[in-house]
N, C-alpha and C. Protein backbone atom coordinates (compact mmCIF):
# COMPACT_ATOMS: atom_id res chain seq x y z
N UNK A 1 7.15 21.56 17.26
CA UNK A 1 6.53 20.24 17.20
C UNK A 1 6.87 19.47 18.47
N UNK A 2 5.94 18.71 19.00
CA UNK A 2 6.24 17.69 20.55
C UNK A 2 7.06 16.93 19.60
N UNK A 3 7.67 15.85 20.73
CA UNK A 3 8.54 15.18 20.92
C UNK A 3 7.82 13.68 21.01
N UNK A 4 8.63 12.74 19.82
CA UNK A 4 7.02 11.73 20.30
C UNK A 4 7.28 11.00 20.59
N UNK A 5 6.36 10.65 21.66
CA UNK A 5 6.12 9.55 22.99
C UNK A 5 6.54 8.86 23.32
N UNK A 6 7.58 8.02 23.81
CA UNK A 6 8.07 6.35 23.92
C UNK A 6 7.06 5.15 23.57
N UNK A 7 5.50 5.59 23.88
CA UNK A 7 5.03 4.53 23.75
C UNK A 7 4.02 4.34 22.47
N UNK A 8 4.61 5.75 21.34
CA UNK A 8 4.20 5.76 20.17
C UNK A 8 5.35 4.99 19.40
N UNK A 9 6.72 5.73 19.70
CA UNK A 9 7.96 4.79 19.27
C UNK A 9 7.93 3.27 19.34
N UNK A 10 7.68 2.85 20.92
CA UNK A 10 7.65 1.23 21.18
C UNK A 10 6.60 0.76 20.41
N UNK A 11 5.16 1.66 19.80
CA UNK A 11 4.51 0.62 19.31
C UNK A 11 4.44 0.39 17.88
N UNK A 12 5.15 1.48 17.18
CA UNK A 12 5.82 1.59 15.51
C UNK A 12 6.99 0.45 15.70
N UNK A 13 7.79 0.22 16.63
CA UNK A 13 8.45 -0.78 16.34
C UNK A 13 8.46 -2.18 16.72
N UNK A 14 7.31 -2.40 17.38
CA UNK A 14 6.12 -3.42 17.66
C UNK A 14 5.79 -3.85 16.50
N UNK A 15 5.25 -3.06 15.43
CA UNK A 15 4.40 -3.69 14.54
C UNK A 15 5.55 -3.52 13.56
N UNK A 16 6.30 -3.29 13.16
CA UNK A 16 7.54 -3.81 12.24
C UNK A 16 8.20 -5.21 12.66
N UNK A 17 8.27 -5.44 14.26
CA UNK A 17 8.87 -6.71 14.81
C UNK A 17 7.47 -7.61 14.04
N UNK A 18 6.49 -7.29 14.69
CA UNK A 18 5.48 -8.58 14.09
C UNK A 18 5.24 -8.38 12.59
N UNK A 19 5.56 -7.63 11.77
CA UNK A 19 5.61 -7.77 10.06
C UNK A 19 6.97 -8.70 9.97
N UNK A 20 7.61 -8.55 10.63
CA UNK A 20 9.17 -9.76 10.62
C UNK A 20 8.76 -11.05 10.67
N UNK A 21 8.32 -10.98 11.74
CA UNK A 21 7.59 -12.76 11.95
C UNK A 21 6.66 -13.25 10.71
N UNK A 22 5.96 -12.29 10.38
CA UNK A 22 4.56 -12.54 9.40
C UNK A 22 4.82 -11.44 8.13
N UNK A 23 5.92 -11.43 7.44
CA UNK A 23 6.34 -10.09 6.57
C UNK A 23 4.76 -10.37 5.21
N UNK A 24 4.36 -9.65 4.57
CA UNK A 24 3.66 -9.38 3.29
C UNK A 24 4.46 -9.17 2.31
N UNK A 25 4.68 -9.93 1.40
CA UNK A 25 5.15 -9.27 -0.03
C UNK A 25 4.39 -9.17 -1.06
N UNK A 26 4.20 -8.04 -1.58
CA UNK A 26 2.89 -7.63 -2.98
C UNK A 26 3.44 -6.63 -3.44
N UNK A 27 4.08 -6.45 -4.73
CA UNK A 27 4.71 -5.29 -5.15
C UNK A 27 3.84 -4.62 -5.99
N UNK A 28 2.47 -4.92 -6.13
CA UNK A 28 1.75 -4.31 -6.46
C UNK A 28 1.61 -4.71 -7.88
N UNK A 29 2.23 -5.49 -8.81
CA UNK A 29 2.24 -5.84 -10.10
C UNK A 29 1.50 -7.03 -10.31
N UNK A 30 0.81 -7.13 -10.96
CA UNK A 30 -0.53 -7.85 -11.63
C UNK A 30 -0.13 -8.39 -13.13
N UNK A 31 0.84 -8.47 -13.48
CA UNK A 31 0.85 -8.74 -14.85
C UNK A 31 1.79 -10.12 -14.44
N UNK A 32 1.95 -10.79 -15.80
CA UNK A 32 2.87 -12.40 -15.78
C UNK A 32 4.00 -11.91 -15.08
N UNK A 33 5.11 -10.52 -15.90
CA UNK A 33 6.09 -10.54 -15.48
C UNK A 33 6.19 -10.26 -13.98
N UNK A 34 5.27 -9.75 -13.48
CA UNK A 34 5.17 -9.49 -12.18
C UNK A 34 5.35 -10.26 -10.90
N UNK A 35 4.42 -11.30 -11.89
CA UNK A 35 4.34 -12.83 -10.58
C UNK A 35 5.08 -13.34 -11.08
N UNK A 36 6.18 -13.75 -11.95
CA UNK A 36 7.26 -14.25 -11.96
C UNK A 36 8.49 -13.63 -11.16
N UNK A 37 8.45 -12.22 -11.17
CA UNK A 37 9.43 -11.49 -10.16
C UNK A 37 8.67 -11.64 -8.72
N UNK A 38 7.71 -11.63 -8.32
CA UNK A 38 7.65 -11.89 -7.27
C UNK A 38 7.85 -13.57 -6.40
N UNK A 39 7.33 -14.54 -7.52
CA UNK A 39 7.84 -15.98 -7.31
C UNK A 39 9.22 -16.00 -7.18
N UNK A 40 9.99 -15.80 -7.88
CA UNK A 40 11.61 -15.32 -7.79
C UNK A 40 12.25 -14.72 -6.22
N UNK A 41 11.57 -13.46 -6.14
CA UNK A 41 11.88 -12.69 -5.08
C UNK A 41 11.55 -13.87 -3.95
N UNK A 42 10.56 -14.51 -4.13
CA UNK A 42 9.92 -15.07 -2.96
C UNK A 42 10.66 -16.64 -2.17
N UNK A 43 11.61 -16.89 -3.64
CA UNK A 43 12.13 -18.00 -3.51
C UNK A 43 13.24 -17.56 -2.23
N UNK A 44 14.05 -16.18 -2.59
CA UNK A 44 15.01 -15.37 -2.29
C UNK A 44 15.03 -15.23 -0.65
N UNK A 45 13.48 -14.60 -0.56
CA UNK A 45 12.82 -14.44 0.43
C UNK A 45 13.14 -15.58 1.78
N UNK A 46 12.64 -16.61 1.01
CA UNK A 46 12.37 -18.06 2.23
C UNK A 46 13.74 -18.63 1.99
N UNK A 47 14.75 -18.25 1.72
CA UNK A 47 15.76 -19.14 1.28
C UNK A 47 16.85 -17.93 2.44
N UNK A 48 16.69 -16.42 2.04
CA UNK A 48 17.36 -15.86 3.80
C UNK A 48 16.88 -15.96 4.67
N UNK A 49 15.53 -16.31 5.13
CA UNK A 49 14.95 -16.45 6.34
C UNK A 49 15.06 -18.02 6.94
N UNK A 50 15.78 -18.94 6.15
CA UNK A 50 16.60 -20.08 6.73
C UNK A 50 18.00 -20.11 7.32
N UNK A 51 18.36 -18.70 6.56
CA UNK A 51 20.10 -18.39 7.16
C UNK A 51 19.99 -18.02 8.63
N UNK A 52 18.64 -17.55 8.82
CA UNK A 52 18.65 -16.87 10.22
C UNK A 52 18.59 -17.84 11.68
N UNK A 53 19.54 -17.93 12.04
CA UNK A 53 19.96 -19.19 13.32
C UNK A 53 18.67 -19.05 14.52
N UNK A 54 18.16 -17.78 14.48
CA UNK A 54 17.28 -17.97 15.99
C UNK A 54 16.29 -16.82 15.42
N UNK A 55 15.66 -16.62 14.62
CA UNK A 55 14.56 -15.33 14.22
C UNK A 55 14.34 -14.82 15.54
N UNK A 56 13.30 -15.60 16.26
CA UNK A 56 13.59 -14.77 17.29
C UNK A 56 13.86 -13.77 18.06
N UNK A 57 14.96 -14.44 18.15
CA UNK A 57 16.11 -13.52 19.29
C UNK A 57 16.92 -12.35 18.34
N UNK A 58 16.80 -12.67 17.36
CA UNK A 58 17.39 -11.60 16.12
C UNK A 58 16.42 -10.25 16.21
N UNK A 59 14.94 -10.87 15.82
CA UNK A 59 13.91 -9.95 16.10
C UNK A 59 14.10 -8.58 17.00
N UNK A 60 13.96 -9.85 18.10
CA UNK A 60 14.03 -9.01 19.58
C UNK A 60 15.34 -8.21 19.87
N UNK A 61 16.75 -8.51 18.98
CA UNK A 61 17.76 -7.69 19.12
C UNK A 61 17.42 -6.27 17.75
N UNK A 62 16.50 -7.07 16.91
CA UNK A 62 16.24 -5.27 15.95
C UNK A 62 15.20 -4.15 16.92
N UNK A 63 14.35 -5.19 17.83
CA UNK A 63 13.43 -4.09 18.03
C UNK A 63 14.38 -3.32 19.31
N UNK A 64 15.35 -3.70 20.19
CA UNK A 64 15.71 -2.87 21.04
C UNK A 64 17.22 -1.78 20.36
N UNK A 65 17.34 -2.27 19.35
CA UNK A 65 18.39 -1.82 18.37
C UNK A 65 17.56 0.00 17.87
N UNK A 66 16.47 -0.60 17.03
CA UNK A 66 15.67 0.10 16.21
C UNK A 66 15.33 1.61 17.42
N UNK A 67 14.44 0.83 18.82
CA UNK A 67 13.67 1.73 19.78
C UNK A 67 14.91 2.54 20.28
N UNK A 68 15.85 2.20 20.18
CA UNK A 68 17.18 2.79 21.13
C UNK A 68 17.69 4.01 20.42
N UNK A 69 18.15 3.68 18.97
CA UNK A 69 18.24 4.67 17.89
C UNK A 69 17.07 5.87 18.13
N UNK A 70 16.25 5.34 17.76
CA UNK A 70 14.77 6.42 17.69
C UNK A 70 14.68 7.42 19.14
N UNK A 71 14.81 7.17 20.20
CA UNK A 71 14.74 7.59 21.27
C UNK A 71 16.34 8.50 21.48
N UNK A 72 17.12 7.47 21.16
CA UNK A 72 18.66 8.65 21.13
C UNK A 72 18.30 9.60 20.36
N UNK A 73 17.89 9.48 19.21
CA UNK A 73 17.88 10.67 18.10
C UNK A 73 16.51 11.86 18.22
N UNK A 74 15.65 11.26 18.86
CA UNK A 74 14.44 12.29 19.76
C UNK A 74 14.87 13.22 20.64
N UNK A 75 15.79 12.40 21.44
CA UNK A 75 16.30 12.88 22.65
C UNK A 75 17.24 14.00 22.59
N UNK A 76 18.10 13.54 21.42
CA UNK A 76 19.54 14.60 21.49
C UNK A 76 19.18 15.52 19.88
N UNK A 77 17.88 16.01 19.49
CA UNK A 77 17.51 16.28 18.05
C UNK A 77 18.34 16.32 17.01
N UNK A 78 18.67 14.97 16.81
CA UNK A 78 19.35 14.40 15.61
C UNK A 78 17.89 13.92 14.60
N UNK A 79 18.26 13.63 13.79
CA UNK A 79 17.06 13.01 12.65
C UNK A 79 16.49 11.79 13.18
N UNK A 80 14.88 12.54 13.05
CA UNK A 80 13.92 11.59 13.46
C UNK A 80 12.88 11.56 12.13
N UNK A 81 12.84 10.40 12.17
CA UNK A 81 11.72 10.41 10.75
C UNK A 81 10.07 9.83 11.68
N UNK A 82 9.18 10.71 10.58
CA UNK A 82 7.83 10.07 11.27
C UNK A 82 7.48 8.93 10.61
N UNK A 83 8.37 8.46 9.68
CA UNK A 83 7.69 6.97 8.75
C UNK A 83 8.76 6.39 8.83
N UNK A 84 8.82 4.73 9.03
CA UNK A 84 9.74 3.54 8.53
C UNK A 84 9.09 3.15 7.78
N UNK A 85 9.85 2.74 6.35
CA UNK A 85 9.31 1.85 5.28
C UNK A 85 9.81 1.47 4.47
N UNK A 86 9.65 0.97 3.54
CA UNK A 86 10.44 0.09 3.00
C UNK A 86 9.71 0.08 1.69
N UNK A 87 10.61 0.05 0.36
CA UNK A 87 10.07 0.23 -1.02
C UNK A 87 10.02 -0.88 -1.23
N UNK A 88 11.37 -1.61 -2.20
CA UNK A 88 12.01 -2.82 -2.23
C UNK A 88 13.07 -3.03 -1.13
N UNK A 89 13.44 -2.11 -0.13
CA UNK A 89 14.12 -2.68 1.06
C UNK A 89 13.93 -1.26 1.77
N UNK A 90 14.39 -1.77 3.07
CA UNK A 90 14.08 -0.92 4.33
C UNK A 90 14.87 0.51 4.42
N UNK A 91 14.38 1.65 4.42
CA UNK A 91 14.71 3.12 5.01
C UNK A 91 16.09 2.57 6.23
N UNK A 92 17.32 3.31 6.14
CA UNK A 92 18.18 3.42 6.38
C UNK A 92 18.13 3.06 8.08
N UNK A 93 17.06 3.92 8.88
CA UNK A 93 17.01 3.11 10.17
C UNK A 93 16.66 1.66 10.32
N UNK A 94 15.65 1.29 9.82
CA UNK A 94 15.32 -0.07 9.77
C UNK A 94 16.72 -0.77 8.81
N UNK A 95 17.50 -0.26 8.09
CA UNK A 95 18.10 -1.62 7.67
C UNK A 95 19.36 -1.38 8.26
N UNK A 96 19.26 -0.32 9.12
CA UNK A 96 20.64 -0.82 10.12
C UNK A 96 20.40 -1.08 11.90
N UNK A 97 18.98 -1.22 11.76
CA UNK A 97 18.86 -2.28 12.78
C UNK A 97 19.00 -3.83 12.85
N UNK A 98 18.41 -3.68 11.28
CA UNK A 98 18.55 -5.27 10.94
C UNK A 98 19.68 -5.97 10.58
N UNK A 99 20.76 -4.79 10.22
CA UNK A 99 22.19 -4.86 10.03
C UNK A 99 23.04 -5.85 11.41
N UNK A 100 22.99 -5.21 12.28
CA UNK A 100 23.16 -5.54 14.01
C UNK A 100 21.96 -6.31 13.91
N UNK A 101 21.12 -6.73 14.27
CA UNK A 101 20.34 -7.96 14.63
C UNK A 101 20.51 -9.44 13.76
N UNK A 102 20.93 -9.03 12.55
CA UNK A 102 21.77 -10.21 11.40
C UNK A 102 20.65 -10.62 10.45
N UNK A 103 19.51 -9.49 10.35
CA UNK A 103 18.34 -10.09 9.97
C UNK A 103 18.84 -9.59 8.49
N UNK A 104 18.33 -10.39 7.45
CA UNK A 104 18.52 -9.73 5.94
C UNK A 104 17.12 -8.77 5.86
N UNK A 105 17.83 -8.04 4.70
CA UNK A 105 16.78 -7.25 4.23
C UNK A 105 15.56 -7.32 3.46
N UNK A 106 15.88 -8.46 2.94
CA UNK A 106 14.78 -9.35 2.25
C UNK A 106 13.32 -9.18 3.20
N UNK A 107 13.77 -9.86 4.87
CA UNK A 107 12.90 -10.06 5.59
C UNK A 107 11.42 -9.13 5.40
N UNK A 108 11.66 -7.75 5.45
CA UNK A 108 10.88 -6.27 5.39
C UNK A 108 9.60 -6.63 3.89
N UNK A 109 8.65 -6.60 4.69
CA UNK A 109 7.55 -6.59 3.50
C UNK A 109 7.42 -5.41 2.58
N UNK A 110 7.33 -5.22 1.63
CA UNK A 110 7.84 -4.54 0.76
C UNK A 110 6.66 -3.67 0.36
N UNK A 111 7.12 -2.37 -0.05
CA UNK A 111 5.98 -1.26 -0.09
C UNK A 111 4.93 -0.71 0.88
N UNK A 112 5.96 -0.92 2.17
CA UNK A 112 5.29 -1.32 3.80
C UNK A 112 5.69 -0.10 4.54
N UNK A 113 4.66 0.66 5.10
CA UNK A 113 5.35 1.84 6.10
C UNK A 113 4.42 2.09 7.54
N UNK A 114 5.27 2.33 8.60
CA UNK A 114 4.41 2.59 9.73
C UNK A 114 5.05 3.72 10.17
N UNK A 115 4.31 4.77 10.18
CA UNK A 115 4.35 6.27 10.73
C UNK A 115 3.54 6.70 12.00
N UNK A 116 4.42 7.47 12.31
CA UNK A 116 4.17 8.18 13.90
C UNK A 116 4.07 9.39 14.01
N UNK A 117 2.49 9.40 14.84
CA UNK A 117 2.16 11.08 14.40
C UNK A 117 2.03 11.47 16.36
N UNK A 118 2.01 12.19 16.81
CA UNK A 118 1.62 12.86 18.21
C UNK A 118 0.66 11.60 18.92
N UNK A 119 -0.21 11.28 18.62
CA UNK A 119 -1.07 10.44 19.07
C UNK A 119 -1.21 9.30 18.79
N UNK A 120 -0.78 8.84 17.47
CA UNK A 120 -1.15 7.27 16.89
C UNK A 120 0.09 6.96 16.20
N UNK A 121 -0.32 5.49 15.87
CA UNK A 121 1.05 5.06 14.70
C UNK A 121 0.07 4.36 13.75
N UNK A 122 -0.01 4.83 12.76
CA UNK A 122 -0.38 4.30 11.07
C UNK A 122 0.52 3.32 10.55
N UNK A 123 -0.16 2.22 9.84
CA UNK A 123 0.35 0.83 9.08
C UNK A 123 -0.11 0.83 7.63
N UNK A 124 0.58 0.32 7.03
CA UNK A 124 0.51 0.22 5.39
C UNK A 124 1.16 -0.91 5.23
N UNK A 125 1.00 -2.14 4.98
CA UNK A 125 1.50 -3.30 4.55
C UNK A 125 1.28 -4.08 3.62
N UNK A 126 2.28 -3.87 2.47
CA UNK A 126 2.03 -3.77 1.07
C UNK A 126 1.28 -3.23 0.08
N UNK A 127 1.69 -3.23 -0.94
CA UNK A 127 0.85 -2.37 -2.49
C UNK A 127 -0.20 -2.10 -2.37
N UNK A 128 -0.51 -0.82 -2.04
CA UNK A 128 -1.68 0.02 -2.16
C UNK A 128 -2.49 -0.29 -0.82
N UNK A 129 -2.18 -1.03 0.27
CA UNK A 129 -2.93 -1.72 1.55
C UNK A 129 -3.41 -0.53 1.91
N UNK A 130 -4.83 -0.77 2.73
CA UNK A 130 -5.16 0.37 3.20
C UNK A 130 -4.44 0.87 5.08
N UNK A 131 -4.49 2.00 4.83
CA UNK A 131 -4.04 2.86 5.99
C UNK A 131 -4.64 1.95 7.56
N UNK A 132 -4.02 1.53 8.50
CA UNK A 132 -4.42 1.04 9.47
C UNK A 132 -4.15 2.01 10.82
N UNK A 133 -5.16 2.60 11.63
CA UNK A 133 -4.05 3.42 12.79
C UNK A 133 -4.74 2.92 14.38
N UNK A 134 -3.04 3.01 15.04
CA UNK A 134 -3.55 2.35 16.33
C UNK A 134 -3.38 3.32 17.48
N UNK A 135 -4.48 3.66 18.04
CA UNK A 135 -4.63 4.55 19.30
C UNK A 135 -4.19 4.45 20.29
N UNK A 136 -3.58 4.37 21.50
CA UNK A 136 -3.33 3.82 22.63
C UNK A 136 -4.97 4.59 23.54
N UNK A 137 -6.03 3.79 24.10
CA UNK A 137 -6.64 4.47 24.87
C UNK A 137 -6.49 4.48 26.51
N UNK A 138 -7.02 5.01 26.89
CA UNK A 138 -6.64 4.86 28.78
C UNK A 138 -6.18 3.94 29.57
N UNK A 139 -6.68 2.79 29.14
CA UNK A 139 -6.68 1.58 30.23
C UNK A 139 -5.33 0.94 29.16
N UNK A 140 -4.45 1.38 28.20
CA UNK A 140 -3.47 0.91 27.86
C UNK A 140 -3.76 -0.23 26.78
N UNK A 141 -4.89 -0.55 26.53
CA UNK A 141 -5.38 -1.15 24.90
C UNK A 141 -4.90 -0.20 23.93
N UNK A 142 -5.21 -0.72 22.97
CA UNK A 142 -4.93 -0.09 21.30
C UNK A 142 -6.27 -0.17 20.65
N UNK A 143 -7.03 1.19 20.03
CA UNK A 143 -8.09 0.65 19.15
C UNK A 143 -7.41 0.97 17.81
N UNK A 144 -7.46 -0.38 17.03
CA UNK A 144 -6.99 -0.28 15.81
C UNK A 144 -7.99 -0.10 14.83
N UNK A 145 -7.77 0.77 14.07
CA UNK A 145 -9.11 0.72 13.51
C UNK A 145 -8.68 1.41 11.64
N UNK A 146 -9.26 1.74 10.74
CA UNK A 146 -9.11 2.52 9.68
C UNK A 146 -9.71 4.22 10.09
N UNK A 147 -10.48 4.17 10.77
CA UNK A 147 -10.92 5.44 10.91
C UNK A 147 -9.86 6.02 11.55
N UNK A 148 -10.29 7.51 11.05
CA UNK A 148 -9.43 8.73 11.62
C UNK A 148 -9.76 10.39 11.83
N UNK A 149 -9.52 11.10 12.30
CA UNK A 149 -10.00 12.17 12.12
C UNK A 149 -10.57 12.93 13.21
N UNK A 150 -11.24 13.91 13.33
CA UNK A 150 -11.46 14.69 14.34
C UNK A 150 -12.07 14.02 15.58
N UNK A 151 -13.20 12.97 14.62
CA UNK A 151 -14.26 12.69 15.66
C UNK A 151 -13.66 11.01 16.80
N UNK A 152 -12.23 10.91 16.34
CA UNK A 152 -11.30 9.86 17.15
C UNK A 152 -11.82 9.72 18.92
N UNK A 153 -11.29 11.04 18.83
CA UNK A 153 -11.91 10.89 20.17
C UNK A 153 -13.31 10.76 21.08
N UNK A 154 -13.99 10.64 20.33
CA UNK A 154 -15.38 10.19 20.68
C UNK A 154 -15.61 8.60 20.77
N UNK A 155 -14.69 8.15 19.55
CA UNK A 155 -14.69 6.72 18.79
C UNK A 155 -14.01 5.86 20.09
N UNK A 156 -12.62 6.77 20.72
CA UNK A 156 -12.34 5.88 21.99
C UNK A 156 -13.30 6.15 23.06
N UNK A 157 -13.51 6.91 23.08
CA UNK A 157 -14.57 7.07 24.73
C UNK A 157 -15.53 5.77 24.22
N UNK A 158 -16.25 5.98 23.16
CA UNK A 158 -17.40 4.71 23.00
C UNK A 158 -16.54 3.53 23.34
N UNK A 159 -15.19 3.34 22.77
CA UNK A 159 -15.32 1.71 22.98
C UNK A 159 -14.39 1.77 24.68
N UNK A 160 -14.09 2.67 24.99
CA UNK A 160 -13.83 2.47 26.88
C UNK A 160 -15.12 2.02 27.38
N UNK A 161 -16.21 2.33 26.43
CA UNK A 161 -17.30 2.69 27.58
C UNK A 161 -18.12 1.49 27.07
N UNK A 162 -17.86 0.32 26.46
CA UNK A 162 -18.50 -0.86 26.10
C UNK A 162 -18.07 -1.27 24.66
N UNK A 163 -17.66 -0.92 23.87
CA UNK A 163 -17.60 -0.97 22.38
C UNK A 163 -18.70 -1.38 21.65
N UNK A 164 -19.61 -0.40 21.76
CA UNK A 164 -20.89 -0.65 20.65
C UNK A 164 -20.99 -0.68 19.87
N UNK A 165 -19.61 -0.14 18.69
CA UNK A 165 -19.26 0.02 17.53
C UNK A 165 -18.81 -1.36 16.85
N UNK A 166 -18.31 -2.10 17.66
CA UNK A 166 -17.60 -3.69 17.63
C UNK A 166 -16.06 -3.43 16.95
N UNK A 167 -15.75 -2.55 17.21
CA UNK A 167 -13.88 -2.01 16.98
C UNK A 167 -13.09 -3.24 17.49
N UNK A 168 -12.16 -2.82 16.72
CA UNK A 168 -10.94 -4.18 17.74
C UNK A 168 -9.88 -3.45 18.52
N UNK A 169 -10.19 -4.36 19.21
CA UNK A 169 -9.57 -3.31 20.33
C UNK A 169 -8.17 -4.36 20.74
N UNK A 170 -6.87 -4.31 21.34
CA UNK A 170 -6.05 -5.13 21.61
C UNK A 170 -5.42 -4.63 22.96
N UNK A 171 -5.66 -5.78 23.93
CA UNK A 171 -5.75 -5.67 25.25
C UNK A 171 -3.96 -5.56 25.61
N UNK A 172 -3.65 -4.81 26.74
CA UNK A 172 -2.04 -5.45 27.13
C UNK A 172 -1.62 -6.03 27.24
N UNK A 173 -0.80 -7.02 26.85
CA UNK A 173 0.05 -8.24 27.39
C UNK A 173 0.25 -8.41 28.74
């Protein structure tokens, strides 16, 4: 199996930093008792994300925490997982990044996973959400899109080549 990419790594832990800022919680339960545990949870929720002195800069210390781990453990073939996610709290890498960054665990949207395959990184953010995957194409955009599958690569050449499809595409910083 290749070895995957730095800039598949940097962008799986890209989109976990921005689920931090903007986390989802939906545990998927639809019934009274449900939205009462989630009103509860939610109180829980906004009540550690006031403990946090600078989000921020906390953030930005999980994502170079998180990318550093992932890349040591690529590098020297120690355990690399192709998914971070989080049930009711975060998979063991993510919650000991957030451990060292001082972020609680609460923060992590729940039933949330972003996986890394050779070419793309896939998003799932919350109960039952549908599959999201982001491409890196040539000029260093991302087409994010739901589609997937063989005919991908056709799907980026079209939108290099004008986006006639009307894809979203997300330019470099």
């Amino acid at each position: 199996m290749n070895k995957t990419p730095d800039y598949i790594i940097d962008r799986a832990v890209e989109l976990w930093c921005r689920k931090l800022h903007n986390p989802v919680f939906d545990n998927g339960d639809n019934s009274e008792q449900g939205f009462f545990g989630m009103a509860l949870a939610t109180m829980v929720i906004h009540g550690d994300k006031d403990k946090m002195p600078d989000a921020i800069a906390q953030i930005e210390k999980f994502r170079e925490s998180l990318a550093a781990t992932l890349k040591h453990n690529r590098d020297n073939d120690e355990y690399f997982p192709r998914w971070l996610d989080v049930d009711y709290g975060p998979c063991k890498l993510l919650g000991d990044a957030a451990d060292e960054a001082g972020i609680p665990c609460s923060q992590f949207s729940c039933k949330s996973v972003v996986s890394m395959s050779d070419d793309h990184v896939s998003t799932s953010f919350g109960y039952g959400a549908e599959s999201i995957h982001h491409y890196l194409l040539s000029d260093g955009s991302w087409l994010i899109t739901s589609l997937s599958g063989s005919e991908i690569d056709k799907i980026k050449k079209s939108v290099l080549n004008g986006n006639p499809m009307d894809l979203s595409v997300e330019k470099p910083a």
